[in-house]
Protein backbone atom coordinates (compact mmCIF):
# COMPACT_ATOMS: atom_id res chain seq x y z
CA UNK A 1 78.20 199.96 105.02
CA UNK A 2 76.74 196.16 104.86
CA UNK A 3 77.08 196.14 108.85
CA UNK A 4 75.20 199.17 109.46
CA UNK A 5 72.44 198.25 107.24
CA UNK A 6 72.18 195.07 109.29
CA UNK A 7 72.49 197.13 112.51
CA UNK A 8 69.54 199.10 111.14
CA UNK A 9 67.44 195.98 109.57
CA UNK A 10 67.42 193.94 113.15
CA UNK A 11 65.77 196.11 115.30
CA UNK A 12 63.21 196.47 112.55
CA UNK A 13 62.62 193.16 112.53
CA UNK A 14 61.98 192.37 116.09
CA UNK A 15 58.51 194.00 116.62
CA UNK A 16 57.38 192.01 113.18
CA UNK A 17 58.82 188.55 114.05
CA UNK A 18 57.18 189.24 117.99
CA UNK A 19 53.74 190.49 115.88
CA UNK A 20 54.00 187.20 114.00
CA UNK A 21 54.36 185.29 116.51
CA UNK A 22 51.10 186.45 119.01
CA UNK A 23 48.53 184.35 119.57
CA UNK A 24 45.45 185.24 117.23
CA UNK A 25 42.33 186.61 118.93
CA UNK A 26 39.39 184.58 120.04
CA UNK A 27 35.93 185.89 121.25
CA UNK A 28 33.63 183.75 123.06
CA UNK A 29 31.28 183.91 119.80
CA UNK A 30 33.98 183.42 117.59
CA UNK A 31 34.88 179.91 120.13
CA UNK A 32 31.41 179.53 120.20
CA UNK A 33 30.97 179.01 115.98
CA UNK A 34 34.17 177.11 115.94
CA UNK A 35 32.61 174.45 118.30
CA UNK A 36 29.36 173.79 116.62
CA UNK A 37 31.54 173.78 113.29
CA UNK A 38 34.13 171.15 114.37
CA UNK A 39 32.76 169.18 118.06
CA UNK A 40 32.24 165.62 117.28
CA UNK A 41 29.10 165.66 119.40
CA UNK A 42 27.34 168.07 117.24
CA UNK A 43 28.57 166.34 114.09
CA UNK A 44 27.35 162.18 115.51
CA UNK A 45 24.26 164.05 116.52
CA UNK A 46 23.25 165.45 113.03
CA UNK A 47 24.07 161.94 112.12
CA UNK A 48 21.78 160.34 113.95
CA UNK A 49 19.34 162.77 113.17
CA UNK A 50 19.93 162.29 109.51
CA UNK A 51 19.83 158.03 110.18
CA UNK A 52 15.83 158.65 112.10
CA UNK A 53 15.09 160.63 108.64
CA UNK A 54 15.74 157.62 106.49
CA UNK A 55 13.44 155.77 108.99
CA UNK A 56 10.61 157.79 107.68
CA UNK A 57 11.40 156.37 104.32
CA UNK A 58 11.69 152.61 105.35
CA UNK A 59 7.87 152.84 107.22
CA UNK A 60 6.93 154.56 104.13
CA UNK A 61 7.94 151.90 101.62
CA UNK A 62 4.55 149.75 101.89
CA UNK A 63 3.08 152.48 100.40
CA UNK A 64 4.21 151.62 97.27
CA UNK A 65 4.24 148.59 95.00
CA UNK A 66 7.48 146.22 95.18
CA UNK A 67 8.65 144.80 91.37
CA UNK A 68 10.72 142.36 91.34
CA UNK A 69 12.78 141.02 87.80
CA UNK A 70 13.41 137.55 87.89
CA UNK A 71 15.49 135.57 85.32
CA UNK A 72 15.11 131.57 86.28
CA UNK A 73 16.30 128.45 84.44
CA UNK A 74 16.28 125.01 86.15
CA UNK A 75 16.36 120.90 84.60
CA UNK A 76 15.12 117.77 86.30
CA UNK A 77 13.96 114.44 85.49
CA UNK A 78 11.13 114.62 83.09
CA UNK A 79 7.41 113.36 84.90
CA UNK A 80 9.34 112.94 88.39
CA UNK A 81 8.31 114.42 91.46
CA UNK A 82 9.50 116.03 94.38
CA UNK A 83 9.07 113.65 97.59
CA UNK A 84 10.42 115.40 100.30
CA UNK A 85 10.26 119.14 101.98
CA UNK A 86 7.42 121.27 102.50
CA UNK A 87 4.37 121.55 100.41
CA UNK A 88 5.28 123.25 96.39
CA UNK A 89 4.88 122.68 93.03
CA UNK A 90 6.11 119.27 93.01
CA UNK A 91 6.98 118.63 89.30
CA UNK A 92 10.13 118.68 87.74
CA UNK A 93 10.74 119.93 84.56
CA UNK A 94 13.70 121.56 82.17
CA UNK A 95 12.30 124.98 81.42
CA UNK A 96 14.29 128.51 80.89
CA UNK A 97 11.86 131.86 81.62
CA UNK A 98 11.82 135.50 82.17
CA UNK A 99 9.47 137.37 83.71
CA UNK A 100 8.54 140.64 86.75
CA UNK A 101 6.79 139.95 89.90
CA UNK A 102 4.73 143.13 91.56
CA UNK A 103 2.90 142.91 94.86
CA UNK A 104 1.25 145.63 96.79
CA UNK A 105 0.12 145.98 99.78
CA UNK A 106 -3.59 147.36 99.99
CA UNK A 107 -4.06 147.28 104.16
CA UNK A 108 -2.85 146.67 106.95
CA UNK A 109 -5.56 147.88 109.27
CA UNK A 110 -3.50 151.04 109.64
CA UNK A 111 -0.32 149.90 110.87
CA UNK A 112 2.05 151.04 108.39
CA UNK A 113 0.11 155.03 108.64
CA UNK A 114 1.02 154.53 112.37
CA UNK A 115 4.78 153.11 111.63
CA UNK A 116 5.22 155.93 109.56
CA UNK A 117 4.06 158.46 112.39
CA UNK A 118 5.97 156.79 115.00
CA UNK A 119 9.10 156.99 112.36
CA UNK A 120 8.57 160.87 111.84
CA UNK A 121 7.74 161.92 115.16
CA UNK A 122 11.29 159.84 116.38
CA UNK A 123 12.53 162.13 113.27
CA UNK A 124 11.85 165.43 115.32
CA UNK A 125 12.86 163.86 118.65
CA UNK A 126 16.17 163.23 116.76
CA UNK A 127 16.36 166.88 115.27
CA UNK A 128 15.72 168.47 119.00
CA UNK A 129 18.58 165.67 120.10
CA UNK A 130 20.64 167.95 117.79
CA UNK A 131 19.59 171.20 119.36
CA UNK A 132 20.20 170.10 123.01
CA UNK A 133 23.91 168.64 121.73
CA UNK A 134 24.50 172.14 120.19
CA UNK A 135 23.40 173.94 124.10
CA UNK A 136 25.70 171.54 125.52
CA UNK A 137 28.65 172.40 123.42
CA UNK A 138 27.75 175.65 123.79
CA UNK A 139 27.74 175.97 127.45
CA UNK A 140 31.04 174.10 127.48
CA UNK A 141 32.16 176.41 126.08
CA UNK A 142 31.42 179.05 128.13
CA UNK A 143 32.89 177.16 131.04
CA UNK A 144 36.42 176.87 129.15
CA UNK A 145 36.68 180.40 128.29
CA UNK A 146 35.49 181.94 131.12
CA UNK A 147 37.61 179.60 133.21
CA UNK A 148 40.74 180.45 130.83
CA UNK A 149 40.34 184.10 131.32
CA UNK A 150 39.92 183.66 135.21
CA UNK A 151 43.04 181.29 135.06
CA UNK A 152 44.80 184.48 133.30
CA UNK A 153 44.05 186.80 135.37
CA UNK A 154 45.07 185.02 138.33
CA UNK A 155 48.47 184.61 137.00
CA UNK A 156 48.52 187.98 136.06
CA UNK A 157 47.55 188.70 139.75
CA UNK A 158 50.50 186.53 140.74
CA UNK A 159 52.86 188.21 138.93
CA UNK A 160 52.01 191.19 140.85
CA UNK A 161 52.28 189.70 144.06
CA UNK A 162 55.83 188.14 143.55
CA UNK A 163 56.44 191.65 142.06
CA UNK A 164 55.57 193.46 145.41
CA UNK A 165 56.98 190.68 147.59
CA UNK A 166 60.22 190.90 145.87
CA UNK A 167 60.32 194.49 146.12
CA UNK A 168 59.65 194.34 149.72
CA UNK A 169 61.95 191.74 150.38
CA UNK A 170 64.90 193.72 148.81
CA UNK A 171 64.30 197.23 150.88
CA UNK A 172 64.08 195.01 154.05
CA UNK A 173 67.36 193.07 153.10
CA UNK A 174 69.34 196.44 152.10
CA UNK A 175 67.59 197.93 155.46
CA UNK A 176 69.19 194.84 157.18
CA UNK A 177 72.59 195.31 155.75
CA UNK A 178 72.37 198.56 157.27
CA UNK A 179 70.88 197.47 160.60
CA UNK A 180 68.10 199.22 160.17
CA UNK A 181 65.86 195.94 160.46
CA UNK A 182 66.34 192.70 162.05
CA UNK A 183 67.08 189.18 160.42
CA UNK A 184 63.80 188.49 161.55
CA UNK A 185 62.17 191.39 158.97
CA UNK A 186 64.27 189.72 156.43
CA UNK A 187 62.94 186.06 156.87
CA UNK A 188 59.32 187.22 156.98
CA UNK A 189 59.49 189.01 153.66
CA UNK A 190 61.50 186.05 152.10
CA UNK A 191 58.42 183.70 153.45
CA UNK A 192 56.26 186.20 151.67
CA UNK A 193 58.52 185.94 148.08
CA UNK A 194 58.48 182.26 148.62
CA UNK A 195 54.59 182.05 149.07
CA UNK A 196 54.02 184.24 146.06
CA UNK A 197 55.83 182.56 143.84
CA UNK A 198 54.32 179.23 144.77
CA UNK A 199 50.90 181.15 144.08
CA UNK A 200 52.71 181.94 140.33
CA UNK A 201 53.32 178.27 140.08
CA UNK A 202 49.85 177.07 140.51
CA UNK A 203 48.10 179.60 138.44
CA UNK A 204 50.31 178.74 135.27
CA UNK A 205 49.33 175.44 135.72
CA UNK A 206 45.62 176.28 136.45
CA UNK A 207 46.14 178.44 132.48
CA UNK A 208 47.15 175.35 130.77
CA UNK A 209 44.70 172.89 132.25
CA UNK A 210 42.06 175.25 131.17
CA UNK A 211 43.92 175.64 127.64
CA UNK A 212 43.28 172.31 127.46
CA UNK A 213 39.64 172.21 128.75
CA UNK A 214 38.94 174.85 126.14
CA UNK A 215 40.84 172.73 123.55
CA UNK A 216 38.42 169.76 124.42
CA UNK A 217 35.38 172.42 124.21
CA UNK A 218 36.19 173.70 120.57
CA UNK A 219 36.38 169.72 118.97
CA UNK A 220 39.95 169.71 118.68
CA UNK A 221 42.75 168.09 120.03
CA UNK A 222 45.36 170.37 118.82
CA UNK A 223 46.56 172.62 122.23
CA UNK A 224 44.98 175.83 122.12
CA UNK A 225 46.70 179.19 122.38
CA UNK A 226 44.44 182.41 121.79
CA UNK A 227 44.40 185.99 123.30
CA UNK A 228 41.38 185.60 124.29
CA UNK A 229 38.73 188.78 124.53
CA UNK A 230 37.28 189.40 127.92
CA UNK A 231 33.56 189.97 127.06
CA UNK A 232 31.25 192.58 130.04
CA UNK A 233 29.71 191.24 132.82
CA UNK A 234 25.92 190.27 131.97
CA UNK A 235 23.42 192.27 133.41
CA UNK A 236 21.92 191.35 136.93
CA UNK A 237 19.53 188.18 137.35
CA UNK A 238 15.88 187.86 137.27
CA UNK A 239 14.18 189.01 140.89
CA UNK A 240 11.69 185.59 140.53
CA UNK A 241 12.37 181.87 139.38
CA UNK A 242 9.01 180.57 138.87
CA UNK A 243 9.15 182.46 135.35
CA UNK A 244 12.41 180.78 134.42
CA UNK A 245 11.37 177.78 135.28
CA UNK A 246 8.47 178.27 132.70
CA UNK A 247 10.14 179.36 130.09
CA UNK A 248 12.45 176.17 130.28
CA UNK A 249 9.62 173.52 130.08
CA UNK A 250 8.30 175.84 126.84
CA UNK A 251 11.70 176.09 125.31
CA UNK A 252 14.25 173.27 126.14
CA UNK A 253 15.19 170.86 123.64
CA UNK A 254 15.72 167.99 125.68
CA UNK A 255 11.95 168.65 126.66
CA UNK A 256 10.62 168.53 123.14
CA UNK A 257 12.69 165.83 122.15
CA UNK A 258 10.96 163.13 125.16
CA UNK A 259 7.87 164.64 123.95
CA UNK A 260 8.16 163.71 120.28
CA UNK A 261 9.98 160.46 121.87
CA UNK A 262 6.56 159.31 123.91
CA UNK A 263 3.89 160.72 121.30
CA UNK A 264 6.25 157.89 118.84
CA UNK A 265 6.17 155.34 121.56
CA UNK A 266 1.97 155.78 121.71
CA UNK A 267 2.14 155.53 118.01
CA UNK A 268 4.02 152.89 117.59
CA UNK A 269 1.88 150.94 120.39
CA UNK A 270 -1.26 151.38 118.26
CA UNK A 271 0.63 150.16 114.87
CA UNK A 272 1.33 147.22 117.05
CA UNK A 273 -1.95 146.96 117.87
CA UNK A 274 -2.86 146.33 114.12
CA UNK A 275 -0.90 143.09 113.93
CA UNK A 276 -4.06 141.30 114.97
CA UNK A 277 -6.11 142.83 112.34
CA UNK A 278 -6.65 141.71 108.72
CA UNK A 279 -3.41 142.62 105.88
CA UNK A 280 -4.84 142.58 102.04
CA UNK A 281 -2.54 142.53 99.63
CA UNK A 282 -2.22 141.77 95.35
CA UNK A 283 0.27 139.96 93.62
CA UNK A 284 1.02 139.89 89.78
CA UNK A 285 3.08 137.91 87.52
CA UNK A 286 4.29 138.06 83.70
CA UNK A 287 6.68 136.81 81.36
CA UNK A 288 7.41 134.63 78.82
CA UNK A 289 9.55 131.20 78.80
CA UNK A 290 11.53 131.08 75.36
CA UNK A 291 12.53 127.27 75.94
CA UNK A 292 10.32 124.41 77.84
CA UNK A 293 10.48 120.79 77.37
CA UNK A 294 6.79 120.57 77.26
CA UNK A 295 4.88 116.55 77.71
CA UNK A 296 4.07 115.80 73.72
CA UNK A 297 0.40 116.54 72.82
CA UNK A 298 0.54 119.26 75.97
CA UNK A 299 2.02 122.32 74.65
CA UNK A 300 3.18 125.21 76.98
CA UNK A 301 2.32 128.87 76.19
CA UNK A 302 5.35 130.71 75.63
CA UNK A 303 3.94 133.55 77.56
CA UNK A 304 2.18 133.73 80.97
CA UNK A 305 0.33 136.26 83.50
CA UNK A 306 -1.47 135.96 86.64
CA UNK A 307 -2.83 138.17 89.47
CA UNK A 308 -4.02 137.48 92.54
CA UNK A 309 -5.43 138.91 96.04
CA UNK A 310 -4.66 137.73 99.55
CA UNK A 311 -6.67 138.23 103.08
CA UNK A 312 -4.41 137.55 105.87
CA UNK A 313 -6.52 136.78 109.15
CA UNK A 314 -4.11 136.37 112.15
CA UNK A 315 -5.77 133.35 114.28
CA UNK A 316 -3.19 132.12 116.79
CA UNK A 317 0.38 132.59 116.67
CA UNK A 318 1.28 131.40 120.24
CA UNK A 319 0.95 135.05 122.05
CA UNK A 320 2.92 136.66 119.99
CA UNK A 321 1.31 139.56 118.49
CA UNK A 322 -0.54 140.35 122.13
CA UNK A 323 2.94 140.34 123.90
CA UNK A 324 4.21 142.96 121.35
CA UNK A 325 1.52 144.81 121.80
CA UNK A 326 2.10 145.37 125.89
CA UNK A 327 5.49 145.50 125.00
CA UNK A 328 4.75 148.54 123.11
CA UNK A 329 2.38 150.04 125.79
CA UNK A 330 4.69 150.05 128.66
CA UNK A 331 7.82 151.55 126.75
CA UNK A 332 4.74 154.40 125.73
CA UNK A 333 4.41 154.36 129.76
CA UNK A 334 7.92 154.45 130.10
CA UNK A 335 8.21 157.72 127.53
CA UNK A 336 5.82 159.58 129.81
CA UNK A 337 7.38 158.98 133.37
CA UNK A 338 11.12 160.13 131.73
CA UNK A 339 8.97 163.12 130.08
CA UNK A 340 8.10 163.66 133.91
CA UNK A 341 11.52 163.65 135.43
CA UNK A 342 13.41 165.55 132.97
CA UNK A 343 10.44 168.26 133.48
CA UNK A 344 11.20 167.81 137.18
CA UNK A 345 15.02 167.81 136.70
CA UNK A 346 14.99 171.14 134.71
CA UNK A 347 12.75 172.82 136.94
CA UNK A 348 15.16 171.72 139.92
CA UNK A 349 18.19 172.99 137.23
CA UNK A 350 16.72 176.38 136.71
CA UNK A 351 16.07 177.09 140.42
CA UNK A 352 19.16 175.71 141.72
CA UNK A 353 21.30 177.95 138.40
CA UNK A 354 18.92 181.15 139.91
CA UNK A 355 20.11 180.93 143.15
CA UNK A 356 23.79 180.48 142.20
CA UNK A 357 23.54 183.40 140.02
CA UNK A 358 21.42 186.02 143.07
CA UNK A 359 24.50 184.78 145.36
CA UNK A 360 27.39 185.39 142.39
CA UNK A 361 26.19 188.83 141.70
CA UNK A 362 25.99 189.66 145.43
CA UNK A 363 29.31 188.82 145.32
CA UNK A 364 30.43 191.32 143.32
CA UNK A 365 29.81 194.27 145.23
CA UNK A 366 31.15 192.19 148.22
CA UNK A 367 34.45 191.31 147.02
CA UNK A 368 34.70 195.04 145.52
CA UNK A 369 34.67 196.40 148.53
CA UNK A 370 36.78 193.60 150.34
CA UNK A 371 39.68 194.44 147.55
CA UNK A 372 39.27 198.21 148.30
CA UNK A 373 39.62 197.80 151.73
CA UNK A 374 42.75 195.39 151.77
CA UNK A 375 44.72 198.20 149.04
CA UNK A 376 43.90 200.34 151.85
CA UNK A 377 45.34 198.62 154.48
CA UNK A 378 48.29 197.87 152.53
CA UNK A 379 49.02 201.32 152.21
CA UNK A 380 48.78 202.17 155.99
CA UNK A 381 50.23 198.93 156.80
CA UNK A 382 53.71 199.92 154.42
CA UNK A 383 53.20 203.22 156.15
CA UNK A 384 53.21 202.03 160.04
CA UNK A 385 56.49 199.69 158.84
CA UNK A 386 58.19 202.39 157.23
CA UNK A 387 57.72 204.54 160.12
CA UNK A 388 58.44 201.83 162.62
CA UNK A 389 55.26 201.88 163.90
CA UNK A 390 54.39 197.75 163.59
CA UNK A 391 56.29 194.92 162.80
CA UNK A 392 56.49 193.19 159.31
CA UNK A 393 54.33 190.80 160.27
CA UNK A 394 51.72 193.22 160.34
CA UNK A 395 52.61 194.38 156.80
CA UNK A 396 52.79 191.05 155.14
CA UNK A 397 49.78 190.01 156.56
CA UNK A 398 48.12 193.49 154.81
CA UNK A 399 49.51 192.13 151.47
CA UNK A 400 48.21 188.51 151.93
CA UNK A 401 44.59 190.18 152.64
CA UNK A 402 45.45 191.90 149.54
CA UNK A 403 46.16 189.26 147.70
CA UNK A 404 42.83 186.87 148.65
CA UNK A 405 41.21 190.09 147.89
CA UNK A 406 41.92 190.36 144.14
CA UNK A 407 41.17 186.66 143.71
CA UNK A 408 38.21 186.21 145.82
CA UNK A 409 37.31 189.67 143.56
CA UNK A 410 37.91 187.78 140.28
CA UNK A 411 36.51 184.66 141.64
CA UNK A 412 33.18 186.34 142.08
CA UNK A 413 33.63 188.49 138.26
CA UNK A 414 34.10 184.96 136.51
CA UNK A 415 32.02 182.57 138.50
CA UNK A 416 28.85 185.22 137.94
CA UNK A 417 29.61 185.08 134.31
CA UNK A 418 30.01 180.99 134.57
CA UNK A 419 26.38 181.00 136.72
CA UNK A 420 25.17 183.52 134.25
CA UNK A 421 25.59 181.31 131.02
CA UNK A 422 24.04 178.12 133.02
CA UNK A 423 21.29 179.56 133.63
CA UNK A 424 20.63 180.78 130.28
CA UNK A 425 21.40 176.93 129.25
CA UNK A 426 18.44 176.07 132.02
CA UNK A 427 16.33 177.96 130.17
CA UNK A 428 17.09 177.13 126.87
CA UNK A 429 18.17 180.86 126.00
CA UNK A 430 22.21 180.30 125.53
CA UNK A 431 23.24 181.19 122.52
């Protein structure tokens, strides 16, 4: 009774353990949110982004008054002086005090409201930095799936082939036994197995290389292994360019971010400016000194206070401030020519990802027909042999057109769906 139950139980179990064990499902939007969730790119770019943000703060902090605590205690020779070092309170005396220090800046001529610009404009440059790193990832990803799937179906393509082949191969060797075909028949459709399978043997390897691409695309380095979901083709191109091209100047992040990048650099140029300009600032003190060994007849009062104001007039400080200042103005000059090239690079991005995408879609249609023509020819080729019309060369050269047919025909589905997602990237529209 025990054995039957088992008999019963194992055949059960198969189609759970093989349901267990199939790779889980993976859209391209579901590979898509797992990137900008894990890809270290994404991740050091919100970081950096995050680091220009605390900028803001530091160019901020003149703004507001600096207080200081200060605890001091010090003993020297009563009524000696100090003789050497540069010029200070020169008297020595045994004294222990407490006290605060506060100073404030009041103006710098407007350098620290143009430090602080600079700072928050670099801010945004940083946060569209983040924006272009998350296209990038995107699009990468794109490329590994689509090239997975095309990998796939190439192997699946394969499979057919050496399929066919083999199947050929075997009527022509039993036909041979019988002397109904030559050696000759025999060797050609052996060739044919042979070439197939080598065909098999290349496409596996083309699956895991792109496994492994898409492994790199998702920000992992564990090997992937989904069932991945073969999304429609996208709808036809755009008939013009110039559009596009419009659209990504308006739109792309990397745009933007030289943008915010030069409009700092100009900023930042006048705040250097303002280093030969006038700085006011106050300074207070307060405390009170609990011990002092005070000169008899000159008592000390245990508590003190003091405020001051300063005018700083830069006179001559060897150049300095006036090379900072062109230093600042060409790397403003600097921000505007790279503003021009990437302008010109994208424009030359989006035109050169149109025309890749008019000539992938005419593809299509070209390779559809190629593949229905070369089943077609198989089957009248098969017929001819059969009949013993033509030779087998004729035949196995039907199934080799065959063959370059259904890739060149999947070649042209994936590559239009590859063009497709760069040139939504070129225009900043890839989601």
């Amino acid at each position: 009774m025990l054995r039957n139950r088992l008999v019963f139980l194992v055949p059960a179990l198969v189609p759970a353990l093989a349901l267990a064990q199939a790779p889980p499902k993976l859209t391209l939007q579901d590979a898509v949110e797992m990137a900008l969730r894990n890809h270290p790119q994404v991740q050091a770019a919100q970081f950096e982004a995050n680091y220009a943000r605390q900028q803001v703060t530091v160019a901020r902090a003149p703004y507001y008054p600096t207080v200081t605590g200060e605890i001091t205690g010090s003993q020297g020779n009563d009524l000696s002086r100090i003789g050497a070092g540069q010029l200070s309170a020169s008297r020595l005396f045994n004294r222990f005090g407490q006290g605060a220090e506060l100073s404030q800046l009041v103006t710098d001529s407007g350098r620290t409201p143009n430090l602080v610009a600079s700072a928050r404009l670099q801010a945004q440059a940083s946060d569209q930095n983040v924006a272009a790193t998350r296209y990038d990832v995107v699009l990468a990803v794109n490329r590994a799936y689509f090239d997975t799937l095309h990998a796939q179906s190439v192997v699946k393509v394969a499979e057919q082939t050496v399929a066919a082949r083999q199947l050929l191969a075997d009527q022509v060797g039993e036909l041979a036994k019988n002397n109904l075909k030559s050696q000759l028949d025999v060797s050609f459709a052996e060739v044919n197995v042979s070439e197939a399978k080598l065909l098999l043997i290349r496409a596996q390897e083309a699956v895991q290389s792109s496994f492994a691409q898409l492994s790199r695309a998702l920000g992992t380095d564990q090997p992937a292994n989904y069932a991945l979901v073969d999304p429609s083709l996208p709808p036809g191109p755009p008939q013009k360019a110039d559009e596009l091209v419009t659209q990504a100047i308006g739109t792309r992040p990397e745009i933007t971010s030289l943008r915010y990048t030069r409009d700092s650099a100009y900023k930042f140029f006048e705040a250097e400016k303002d280093l030969s300009r006038p700085t006011v600032s106050i300074a207070a003190v307060g405390g009170f000194v609990p011990f002092i060994n005070a000169p008899v007849g000159s008592p000390v009062p245990a508590e003190y206070e003091g405020v001051g104001a300063n005018v700083s007039i830069p006179v001559f400080n060897g150049h300095l401030f006036s090379a900072r200042k062109e230093a600042a103005r060409q790397r403003a000059l600097q921000a505007d020519q790279h503003l021009r090239d990437e302008q010109e690079r994208i424009a030359r991005d989006v035109r050169v990802a149109w025309g890749g995408t008019i000539t992938a879609f005419q593809r299509i249609d070209v390779t559809a027909q190629f593949l229905r023509q070369a089943a077609l020819a198989v089957d009248l080729a098969q017929g001819r042999y059969n009949l013993g019309l033509s030779s087998i060369v004729e035949l196995t050269q039907a199934q080799l057109n065959l063959t370059q047919a259904e890739i060149e025909n999947l070649n042209a589905k994936y590559d239009y769906q590859n063009q497709y997602s760069v040139l939504q990237f070129t225009i900043g529209a890839l989601r």
